[in-house]
C-alpha atoms as a PDB file:
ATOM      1  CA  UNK A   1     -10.776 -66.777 -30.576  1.00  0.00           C
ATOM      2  CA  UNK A   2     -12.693 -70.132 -30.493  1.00  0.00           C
ATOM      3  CA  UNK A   3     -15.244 -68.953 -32.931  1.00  0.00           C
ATOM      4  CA  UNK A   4     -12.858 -66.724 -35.223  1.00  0.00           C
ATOM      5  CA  UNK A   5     -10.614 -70.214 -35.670  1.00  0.00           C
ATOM      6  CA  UNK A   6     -14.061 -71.985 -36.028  1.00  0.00           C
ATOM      7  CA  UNK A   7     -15.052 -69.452 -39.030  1.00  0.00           C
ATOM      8  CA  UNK A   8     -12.073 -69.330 -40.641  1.00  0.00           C
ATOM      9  CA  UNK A   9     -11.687 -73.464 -40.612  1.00  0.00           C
ATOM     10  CA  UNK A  10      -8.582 -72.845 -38.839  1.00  0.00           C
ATOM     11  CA  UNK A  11      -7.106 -75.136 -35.817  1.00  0.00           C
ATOM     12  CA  UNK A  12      -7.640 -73.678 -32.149  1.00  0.00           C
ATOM     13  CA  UNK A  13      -4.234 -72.932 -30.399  1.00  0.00           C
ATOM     14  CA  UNK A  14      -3.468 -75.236 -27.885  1.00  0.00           C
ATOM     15  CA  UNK A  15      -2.662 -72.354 -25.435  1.00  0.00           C
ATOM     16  CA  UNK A  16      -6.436 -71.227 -25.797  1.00  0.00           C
ATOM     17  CA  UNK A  17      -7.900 -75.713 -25.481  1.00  0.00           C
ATOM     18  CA  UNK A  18      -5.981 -76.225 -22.925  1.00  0.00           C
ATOM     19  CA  UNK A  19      -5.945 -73.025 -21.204  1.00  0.00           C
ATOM     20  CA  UNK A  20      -6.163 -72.960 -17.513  1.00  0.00           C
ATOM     21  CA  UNK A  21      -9.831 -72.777 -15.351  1.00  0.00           C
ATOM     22  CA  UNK A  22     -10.114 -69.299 -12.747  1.00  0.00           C
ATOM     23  CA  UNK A  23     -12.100 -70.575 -10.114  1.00  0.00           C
ATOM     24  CA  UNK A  24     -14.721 -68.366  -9.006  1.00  0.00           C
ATOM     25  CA  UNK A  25     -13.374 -66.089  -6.378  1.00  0.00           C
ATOM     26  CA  UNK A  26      -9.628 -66.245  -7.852  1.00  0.00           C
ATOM     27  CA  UNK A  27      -9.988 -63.564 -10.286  1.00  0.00           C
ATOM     28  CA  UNK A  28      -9.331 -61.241  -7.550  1.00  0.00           C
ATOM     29  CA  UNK A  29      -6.006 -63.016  -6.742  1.00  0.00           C
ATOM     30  CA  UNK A  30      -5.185 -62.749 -10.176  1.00  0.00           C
ATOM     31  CA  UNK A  31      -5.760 -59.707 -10.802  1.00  0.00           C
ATOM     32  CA  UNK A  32      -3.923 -58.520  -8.021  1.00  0.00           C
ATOM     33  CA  UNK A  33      -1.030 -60.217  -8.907  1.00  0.00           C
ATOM     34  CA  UNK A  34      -0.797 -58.962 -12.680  1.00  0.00           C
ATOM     35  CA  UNK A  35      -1.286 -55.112 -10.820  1.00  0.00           C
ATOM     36  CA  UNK A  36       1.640 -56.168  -8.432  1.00  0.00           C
ATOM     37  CA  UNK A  37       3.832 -57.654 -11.048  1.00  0.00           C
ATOM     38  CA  UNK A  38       4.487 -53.760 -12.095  1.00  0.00           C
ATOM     39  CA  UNK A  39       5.961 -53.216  -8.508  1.00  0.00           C
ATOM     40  CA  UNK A  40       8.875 -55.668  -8.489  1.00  0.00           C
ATOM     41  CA  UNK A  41      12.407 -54.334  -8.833  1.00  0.00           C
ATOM     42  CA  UNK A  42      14.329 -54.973 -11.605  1.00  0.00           C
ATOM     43  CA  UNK A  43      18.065 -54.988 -11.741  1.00  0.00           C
ATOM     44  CA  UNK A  44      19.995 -58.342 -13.294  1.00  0.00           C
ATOM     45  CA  UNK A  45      17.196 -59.970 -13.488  1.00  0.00           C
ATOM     46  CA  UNK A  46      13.725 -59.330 -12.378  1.00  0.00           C
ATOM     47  CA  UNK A  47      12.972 -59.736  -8.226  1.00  0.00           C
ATOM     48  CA  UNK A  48      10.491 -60.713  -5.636  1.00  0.00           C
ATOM     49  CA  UNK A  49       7.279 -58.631  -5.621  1.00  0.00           C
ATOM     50  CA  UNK A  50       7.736 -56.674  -2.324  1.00  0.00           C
ATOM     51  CA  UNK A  51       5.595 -57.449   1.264  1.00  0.00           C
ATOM     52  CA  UNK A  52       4.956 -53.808   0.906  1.00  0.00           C
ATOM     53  CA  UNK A  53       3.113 -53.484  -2.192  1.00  0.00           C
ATOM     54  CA  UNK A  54       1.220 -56.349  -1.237  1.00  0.00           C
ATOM     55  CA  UNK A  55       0.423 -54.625   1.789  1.00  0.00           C
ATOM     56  CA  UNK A  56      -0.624 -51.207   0.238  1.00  0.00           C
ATOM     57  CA  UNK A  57      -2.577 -52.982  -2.244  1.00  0.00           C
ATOM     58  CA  UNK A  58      -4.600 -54.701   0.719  1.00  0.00           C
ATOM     59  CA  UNK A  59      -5.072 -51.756   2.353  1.00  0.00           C
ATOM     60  CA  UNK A  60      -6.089 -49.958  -0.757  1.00  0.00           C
ATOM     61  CA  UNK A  61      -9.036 -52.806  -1.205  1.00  0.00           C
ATOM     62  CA  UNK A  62      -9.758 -52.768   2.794  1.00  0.00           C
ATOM     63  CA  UNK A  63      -8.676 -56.123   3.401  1.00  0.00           C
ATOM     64  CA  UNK A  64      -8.534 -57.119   7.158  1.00  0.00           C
ATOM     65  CA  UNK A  65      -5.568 -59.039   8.470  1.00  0.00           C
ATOM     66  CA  UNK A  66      -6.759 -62.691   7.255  1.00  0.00           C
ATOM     67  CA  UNK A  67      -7.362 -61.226   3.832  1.00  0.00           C
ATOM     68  CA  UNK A  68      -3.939 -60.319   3.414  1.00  0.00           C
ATOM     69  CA  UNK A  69      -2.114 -63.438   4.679  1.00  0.00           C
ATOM     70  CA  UNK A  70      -4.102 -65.111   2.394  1.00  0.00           C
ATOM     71  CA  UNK A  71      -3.402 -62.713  -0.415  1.00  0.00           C
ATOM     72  CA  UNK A  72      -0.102 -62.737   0.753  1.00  0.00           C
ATOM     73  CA  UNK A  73       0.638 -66.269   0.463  1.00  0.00           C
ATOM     74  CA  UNK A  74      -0.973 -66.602  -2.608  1.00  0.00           C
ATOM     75  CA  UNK A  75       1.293 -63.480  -4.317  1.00  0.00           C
ATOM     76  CA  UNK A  76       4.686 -65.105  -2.999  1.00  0.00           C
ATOM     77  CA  UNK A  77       3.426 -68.827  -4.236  1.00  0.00           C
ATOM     78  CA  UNK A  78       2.058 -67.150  -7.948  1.00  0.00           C
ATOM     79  CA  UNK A  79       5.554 -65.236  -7.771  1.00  0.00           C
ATOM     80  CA  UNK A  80       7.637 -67.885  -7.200  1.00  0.00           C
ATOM     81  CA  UNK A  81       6.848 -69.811  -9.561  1.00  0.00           C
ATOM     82  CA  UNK A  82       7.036 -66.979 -12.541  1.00  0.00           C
ATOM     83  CA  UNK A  83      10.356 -66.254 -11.279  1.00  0.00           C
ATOM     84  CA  UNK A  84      11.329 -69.907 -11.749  1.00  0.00           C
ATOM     85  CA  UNK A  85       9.407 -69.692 -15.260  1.00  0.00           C
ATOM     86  CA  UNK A  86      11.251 -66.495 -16.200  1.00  0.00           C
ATOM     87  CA  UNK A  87      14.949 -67.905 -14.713  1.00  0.00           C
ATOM     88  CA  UNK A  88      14.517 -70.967 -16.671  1.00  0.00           C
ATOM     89  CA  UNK A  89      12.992 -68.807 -20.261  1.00  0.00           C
ATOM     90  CA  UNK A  90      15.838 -66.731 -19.515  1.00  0.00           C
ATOM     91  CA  UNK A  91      18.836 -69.604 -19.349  1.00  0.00           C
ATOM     92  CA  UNK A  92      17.659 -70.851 -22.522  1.00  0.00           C
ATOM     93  CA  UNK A  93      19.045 -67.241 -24.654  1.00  0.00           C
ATOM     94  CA  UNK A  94      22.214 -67.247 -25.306  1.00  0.00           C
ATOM     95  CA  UNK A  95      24.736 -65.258 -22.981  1.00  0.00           C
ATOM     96  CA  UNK A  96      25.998 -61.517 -24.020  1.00  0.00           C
ATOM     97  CA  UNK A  97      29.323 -61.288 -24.913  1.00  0.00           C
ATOM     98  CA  UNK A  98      31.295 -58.852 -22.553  1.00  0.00           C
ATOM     99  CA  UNK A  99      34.882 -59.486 -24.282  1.00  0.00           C
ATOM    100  CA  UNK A 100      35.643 -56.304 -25.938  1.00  0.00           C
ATOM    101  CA  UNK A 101      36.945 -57.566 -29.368  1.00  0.00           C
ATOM    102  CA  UNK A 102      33.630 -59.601 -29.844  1.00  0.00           C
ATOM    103  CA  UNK A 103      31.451 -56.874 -29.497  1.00  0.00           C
ATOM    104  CA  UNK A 104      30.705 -54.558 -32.945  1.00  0.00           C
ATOM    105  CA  UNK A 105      29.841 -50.845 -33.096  1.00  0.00           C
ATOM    106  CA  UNK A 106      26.703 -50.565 -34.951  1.00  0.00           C
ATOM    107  CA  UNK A 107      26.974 -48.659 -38.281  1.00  0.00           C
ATOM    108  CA  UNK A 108      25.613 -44.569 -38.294  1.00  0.00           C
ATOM    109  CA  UNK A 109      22.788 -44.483 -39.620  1.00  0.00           C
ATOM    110  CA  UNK A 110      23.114 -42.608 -43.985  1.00  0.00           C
ATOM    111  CA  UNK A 111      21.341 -39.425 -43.833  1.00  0.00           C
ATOM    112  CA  UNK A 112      19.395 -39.313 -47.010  1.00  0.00           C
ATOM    113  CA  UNK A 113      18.643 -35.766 -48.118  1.00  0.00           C
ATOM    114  CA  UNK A 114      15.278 -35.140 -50.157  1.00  0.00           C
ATOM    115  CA  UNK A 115      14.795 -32.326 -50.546  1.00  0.00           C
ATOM    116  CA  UNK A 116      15.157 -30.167 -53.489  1.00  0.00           C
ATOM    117  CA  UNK A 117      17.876 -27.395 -53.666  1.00  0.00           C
END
């Protein structure tokens, strides 16, 4: 993306400058959690990834029991702090009306025929 903005004389994002640095060793981390992100519930609002997928997910990669108390803590902290990320993104939109009289049926959609009789 550097070198397309570069060509194209444009400015590079400030997501992409300033982006964060993976430490060698962390991509495994973070890759795990992306995989385990899938595996939360959802109901309201989105939830805690479970101990259990963690768990299956260690076992899957043949972690021993240090592995996944360190992969463990590292999920919950990563988690916690998208959930506070999302919670706060999310109290920002504005609220859905559940009063009856404020809330509109959406049109039908016209059925355009086009075909020749």
């Amino acid at each position: 993306m550097i070198e397309q903005a570069k060509k194209n004389r444009r400015p590079v994002p400030d997501k992409i400058m300033n982006a964060p640095v993976l430490f060698p060793g962390l991509a495994f981390y973070y890759a795990a959690f992306m995989t385990l992100s899938s595996c939360r519930p959802v109901g309201m609002a989105e939830g805690r990834i479970p101990w259990t997928v963690v768990k299956d997910y260690a076992l899957h990669y043949g972690l021993d029991d240090e592995e996944f108390d360190i992969l463990w803590e590292l999920i919950t902290r990563v988690d916690a702090a998208y959930l506070a990320w999302q919670n706060k993104r999310s109290s920002k939109k504005e609220p859905v009306s559940t009063r009856s009289e404020e809330v509109v049926a959406p049109k039908a959609p016209r059925i355009i025929h086009t075909a020749k009789r």
